[in-house]
C-alpha atoms as a PDB file:
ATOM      1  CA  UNK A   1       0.000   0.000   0.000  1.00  0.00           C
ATOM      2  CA  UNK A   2       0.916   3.510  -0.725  1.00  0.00           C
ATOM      3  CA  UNK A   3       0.876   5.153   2.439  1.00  0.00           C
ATOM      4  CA  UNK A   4      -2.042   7.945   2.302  1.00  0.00           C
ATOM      5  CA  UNK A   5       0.555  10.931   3.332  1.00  0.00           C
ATOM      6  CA  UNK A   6       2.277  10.570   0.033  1.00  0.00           C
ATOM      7  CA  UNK A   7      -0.917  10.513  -1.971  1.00  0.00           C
ATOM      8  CA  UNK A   8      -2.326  13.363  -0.250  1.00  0.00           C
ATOM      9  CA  UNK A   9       0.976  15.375  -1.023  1.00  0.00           C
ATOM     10  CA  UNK A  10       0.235  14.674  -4.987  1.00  0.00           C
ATOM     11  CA  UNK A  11      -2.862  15.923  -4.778  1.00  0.00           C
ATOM     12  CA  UNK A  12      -2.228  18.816  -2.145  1.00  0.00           C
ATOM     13  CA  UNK A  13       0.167  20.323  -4.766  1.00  0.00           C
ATOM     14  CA  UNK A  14      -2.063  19.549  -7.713  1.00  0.00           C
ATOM     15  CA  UNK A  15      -4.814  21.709  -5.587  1.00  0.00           C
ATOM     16  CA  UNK A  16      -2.341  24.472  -5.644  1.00  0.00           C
ATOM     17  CA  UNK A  17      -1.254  24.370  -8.511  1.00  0.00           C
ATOM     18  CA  UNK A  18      -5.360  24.688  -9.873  1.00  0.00           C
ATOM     19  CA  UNK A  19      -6.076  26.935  -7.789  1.00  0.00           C
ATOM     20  CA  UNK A  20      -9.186  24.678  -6.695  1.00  0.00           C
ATOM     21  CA  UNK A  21      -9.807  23.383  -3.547  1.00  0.00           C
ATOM     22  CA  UNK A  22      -9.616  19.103  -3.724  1.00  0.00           C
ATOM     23  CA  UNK A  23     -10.806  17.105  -0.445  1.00  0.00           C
ATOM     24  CA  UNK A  24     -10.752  13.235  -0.371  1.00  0.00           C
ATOM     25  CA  UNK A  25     -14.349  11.404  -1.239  1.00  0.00           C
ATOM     26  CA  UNK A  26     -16.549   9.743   1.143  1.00  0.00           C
ATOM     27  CA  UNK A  27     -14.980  11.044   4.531  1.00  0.00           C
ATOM     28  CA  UNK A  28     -18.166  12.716   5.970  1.00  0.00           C
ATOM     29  CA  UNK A  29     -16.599  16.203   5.696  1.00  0.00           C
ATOM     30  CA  UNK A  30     -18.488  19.014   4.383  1.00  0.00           C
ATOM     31  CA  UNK A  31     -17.688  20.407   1.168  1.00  0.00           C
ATOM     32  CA  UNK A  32     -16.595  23.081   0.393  1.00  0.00           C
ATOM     33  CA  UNK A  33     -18.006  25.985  -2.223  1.00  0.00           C
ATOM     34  CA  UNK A  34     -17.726  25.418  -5.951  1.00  0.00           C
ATOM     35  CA  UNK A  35     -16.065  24.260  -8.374  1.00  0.00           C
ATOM     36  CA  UNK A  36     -14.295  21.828  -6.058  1.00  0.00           C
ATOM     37  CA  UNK A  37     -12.694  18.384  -6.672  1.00  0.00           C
ATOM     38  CA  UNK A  38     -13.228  15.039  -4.930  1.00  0.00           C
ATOM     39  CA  UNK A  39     -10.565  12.153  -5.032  1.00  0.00           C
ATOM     40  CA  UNK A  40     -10.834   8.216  -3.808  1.00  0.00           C
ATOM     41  CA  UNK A  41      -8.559   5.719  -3.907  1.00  0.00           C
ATOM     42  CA  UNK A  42     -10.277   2.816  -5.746  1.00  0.00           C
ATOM     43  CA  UNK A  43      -8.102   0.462  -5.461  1.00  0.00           C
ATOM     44  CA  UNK A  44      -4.747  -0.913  -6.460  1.00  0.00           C
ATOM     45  CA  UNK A  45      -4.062  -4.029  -9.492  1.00  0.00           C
ATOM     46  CA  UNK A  46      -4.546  -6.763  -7.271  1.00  0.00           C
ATOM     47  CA  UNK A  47      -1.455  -8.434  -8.151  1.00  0.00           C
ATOM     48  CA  UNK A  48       1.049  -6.661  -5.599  1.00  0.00           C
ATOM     49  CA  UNK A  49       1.874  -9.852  -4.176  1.00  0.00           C
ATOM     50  CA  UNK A  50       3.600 -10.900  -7.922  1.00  0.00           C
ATOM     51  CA  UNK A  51       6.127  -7.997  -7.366  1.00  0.00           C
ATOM     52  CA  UNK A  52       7.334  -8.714  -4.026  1.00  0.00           C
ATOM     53  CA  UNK A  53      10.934  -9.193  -3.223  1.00  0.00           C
ATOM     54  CA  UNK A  54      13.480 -10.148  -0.285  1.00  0.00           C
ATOM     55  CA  UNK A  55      16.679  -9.440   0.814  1.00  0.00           C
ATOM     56  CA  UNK A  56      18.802  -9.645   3.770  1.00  0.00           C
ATOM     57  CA  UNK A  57      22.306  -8.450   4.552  1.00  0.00           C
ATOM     58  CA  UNK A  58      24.074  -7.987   7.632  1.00  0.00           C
ATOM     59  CA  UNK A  59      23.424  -4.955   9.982  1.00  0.00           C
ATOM     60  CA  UNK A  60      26.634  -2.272   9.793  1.00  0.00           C
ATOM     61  CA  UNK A  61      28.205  -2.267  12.640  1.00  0.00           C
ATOM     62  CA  UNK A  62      26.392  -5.328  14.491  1.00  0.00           C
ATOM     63  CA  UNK A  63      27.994  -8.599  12.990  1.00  0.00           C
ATOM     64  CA  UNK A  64      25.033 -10.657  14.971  1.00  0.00           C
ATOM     65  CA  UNK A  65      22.313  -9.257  13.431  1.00  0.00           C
ATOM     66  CA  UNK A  66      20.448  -9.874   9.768  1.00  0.00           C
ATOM     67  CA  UNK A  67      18.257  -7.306   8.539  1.00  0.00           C
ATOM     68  CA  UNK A  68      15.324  -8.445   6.368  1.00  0.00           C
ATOM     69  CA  UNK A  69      13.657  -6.227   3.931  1.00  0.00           C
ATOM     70  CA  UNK A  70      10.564  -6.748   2.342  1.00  0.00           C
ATOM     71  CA  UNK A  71      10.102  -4.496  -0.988  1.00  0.00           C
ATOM     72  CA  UNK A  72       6.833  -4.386  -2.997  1.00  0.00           C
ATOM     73  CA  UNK A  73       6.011  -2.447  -6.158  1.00  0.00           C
ATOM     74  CA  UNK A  74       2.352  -1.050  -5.315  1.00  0.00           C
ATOM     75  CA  UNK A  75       0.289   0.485  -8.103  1.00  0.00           C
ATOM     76  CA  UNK A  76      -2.740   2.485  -6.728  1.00  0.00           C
ATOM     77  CA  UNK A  77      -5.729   3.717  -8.696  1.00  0.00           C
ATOM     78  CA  UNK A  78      -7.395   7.269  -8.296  1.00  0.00           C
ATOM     79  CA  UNK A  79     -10.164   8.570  -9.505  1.00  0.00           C
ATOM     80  CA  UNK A  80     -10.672  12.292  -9.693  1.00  0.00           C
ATOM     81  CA  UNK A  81     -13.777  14.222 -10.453  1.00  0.00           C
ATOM     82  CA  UNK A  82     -14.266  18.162 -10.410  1.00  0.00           C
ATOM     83  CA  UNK A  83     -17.877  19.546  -9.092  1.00  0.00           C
ATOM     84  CA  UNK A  84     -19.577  22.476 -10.011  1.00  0.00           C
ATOM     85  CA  UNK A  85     -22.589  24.376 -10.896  1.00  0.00           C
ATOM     86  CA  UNK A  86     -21.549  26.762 -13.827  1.00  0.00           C
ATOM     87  CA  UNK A  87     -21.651  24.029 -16.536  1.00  0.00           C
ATOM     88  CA  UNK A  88     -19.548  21.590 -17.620  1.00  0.00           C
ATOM     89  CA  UNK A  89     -17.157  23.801 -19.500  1.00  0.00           C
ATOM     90  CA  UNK A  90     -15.642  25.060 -15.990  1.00  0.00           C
ATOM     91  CA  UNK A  91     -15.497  21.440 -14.853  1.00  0.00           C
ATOM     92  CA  UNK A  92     -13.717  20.150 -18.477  1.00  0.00           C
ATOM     93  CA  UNK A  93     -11.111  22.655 -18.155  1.00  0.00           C
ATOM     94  CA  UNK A  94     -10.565  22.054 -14.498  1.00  0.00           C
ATOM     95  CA  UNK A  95     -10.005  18.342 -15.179  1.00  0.00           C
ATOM     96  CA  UNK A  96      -7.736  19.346 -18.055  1.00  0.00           C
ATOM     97  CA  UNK A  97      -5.476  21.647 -16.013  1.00  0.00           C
ATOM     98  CA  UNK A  98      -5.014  18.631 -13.614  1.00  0.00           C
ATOM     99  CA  UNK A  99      -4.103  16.005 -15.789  1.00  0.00           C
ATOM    100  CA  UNK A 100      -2.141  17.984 -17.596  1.00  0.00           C
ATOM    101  CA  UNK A 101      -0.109  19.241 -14.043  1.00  0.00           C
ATOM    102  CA  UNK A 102       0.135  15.472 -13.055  1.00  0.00           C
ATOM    103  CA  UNK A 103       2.507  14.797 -16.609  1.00  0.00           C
ATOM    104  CA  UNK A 104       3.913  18.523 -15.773  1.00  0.00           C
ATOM    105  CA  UNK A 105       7.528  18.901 -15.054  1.00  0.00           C
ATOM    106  CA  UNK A 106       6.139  19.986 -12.137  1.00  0.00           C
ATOM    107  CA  UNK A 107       3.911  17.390 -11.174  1.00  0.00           C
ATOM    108  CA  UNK A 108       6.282  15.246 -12.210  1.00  0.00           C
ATOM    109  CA  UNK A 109       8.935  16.390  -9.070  1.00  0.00           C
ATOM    110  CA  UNK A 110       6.650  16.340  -6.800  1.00  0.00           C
ATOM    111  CA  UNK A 111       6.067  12.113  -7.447  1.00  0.00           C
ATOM    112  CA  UNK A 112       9.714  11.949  -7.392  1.00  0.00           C
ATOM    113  CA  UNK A 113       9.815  13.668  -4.581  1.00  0.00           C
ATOM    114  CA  UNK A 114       7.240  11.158  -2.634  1.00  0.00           C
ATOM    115  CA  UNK A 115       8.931   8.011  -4.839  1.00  0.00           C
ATOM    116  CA  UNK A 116       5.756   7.666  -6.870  1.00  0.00           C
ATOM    117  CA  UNK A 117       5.178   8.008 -10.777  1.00  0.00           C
ATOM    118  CA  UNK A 118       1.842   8.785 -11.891  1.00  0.00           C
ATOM    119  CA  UNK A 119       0.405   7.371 -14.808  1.00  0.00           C
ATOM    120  CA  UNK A 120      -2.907   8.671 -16.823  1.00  0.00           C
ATOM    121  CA  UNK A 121      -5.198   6.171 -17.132  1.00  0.00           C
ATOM    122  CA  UNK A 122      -7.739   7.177 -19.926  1.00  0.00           C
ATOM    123  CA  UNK A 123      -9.496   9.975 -20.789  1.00  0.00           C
ATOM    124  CA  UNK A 124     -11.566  12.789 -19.381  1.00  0.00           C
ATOM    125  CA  UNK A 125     -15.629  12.030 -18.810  1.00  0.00           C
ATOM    126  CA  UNK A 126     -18.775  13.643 -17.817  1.00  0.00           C
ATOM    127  CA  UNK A 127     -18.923  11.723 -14.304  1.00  0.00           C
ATOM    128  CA  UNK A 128     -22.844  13.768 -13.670  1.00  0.00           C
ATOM    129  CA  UNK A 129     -24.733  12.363 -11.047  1.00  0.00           C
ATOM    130  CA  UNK A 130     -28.848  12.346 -10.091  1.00  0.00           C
ATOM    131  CA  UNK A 131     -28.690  13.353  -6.986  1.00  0.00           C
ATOM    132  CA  UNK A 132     -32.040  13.329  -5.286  1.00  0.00           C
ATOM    133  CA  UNK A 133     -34.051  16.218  -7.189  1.00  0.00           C
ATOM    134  CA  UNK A 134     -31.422  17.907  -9.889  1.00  0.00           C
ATOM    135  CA  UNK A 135     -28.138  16.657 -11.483  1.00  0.00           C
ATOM    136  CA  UNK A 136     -24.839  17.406  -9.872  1.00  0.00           C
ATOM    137  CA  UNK A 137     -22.597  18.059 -12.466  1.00  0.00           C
ATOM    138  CA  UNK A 138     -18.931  16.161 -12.206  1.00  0.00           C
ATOM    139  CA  UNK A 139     -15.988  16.082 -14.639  1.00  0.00           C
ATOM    140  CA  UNK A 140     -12.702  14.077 -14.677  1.00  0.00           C
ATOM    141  CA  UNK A 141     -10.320  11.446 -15.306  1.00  0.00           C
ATOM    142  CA  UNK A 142      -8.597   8.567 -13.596  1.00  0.00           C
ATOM    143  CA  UNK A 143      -4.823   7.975 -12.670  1.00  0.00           C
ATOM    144  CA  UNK A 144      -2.320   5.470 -11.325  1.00  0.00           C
ATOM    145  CA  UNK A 145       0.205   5.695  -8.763  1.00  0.00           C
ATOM    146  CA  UNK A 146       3.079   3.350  -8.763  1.00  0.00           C
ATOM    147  CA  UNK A 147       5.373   3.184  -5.988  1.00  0.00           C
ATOM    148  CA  UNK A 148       7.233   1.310  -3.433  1.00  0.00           C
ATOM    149  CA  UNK A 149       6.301  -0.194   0.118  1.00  0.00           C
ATOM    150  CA  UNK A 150       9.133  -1.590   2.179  1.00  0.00           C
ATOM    151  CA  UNK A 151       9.420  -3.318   5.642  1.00  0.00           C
ATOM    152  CA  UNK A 152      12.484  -4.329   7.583  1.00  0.00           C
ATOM    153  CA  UNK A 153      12.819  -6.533  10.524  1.00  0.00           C
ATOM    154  CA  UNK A 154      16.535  -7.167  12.425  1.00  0.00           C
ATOM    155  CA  UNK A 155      17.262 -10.971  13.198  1.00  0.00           C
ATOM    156  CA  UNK A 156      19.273 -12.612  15.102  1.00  0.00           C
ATOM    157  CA  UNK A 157      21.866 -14.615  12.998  1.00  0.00           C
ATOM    158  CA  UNK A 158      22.231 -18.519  13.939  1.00  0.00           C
ATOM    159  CA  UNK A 159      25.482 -19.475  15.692  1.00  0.00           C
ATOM    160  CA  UNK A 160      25.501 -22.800  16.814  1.00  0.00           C
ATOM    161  CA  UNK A 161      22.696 -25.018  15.873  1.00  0.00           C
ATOM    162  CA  UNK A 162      21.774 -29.097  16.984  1.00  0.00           C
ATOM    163  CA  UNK A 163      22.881 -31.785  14.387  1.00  0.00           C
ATOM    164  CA  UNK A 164      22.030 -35.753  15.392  1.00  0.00           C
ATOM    165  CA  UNK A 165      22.396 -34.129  19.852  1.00  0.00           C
ATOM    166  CA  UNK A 166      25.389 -32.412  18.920  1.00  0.00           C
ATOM    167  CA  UNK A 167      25.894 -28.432  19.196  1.00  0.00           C
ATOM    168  CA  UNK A 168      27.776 -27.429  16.283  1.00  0.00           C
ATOM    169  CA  UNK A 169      29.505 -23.493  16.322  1.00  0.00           C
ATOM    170  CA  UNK A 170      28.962 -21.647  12.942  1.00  0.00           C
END
């Protein structure tokens, strides 16, 4: 998993960068005055555990101890949508300024800069939603986040072990 603090820095900046205020989806807040964007993570590829990988090497400076790391390759899927209520024209070009800030130079550093790379996933879409009595009107696109997750644990190295009742020294 992509911890939340390094998505949330991506889209922080993009929110700067448009000048428009984006809060994350379905987190009971209220929102705030239009246009405005929503994101949500929906999801990652479901095949992070095919791009896991293990190594262990010896802790500088403490012979008797193995560290293990644990690195995955995690791709992450969110979906962005812009709200408003002067027509979707404000709401295309919104969406457009976004995307095109995420493939920015500038969008770009800011991934590096959190070890992610973002990666457009299709196009822009009229995302408008019934919404009790009158349509809310939604634009935008979806993107991908690739990045790393790592763990590391410190064991104890082995240095005798028990062969046939007999204590052998390593």
């Amino acid at each position: 998993m992509i911890q939340p603090a390094r998505i949330r820095a991506v889209i922080e900046a993009m929110a700067t960068a448009s000048t428009v205020k984006i809060i994350r989806a379905y987190q009971g807040q209220k929102h705030p005055g239009y246009p405005h964007g929503l994101y949500s993570v929906t999801g990652g590829d479901g095949q992070e555990l095919h791009r896991r990988s293990t190594s262990y090497s010896v802790k500088v400076g403490d012979p008797n101890t193995v560290v293990k790391t644990s690195l995955e390759t995690v791709k992450m899927n969110i979906s962005l949508s812009f709200l408003g209520v002067n027509g979707p024209d404000e709401l295309y070009a919104l969406a457009e300024n976004a995307r095109n800030w995420l493939v920015s130079q500038a969008g770009t550093d800011i991934c590096t800069a959190q070890k992610l790379i973002a990666r457009l996933v299709g196009g822009i879409t009229d995302r408008s939603v019934f919404m009790e009595q009158v349509f809310e009107q939604r634009v935008g696109f979806d993107f991908r986040l690739d990045g790393d997750s790592s763990a590391s644990e410190e064991l104890p190295t082995v240095n005798t072990m028990s062969v046939n009742g007999r204590n052998l020294t390593l």
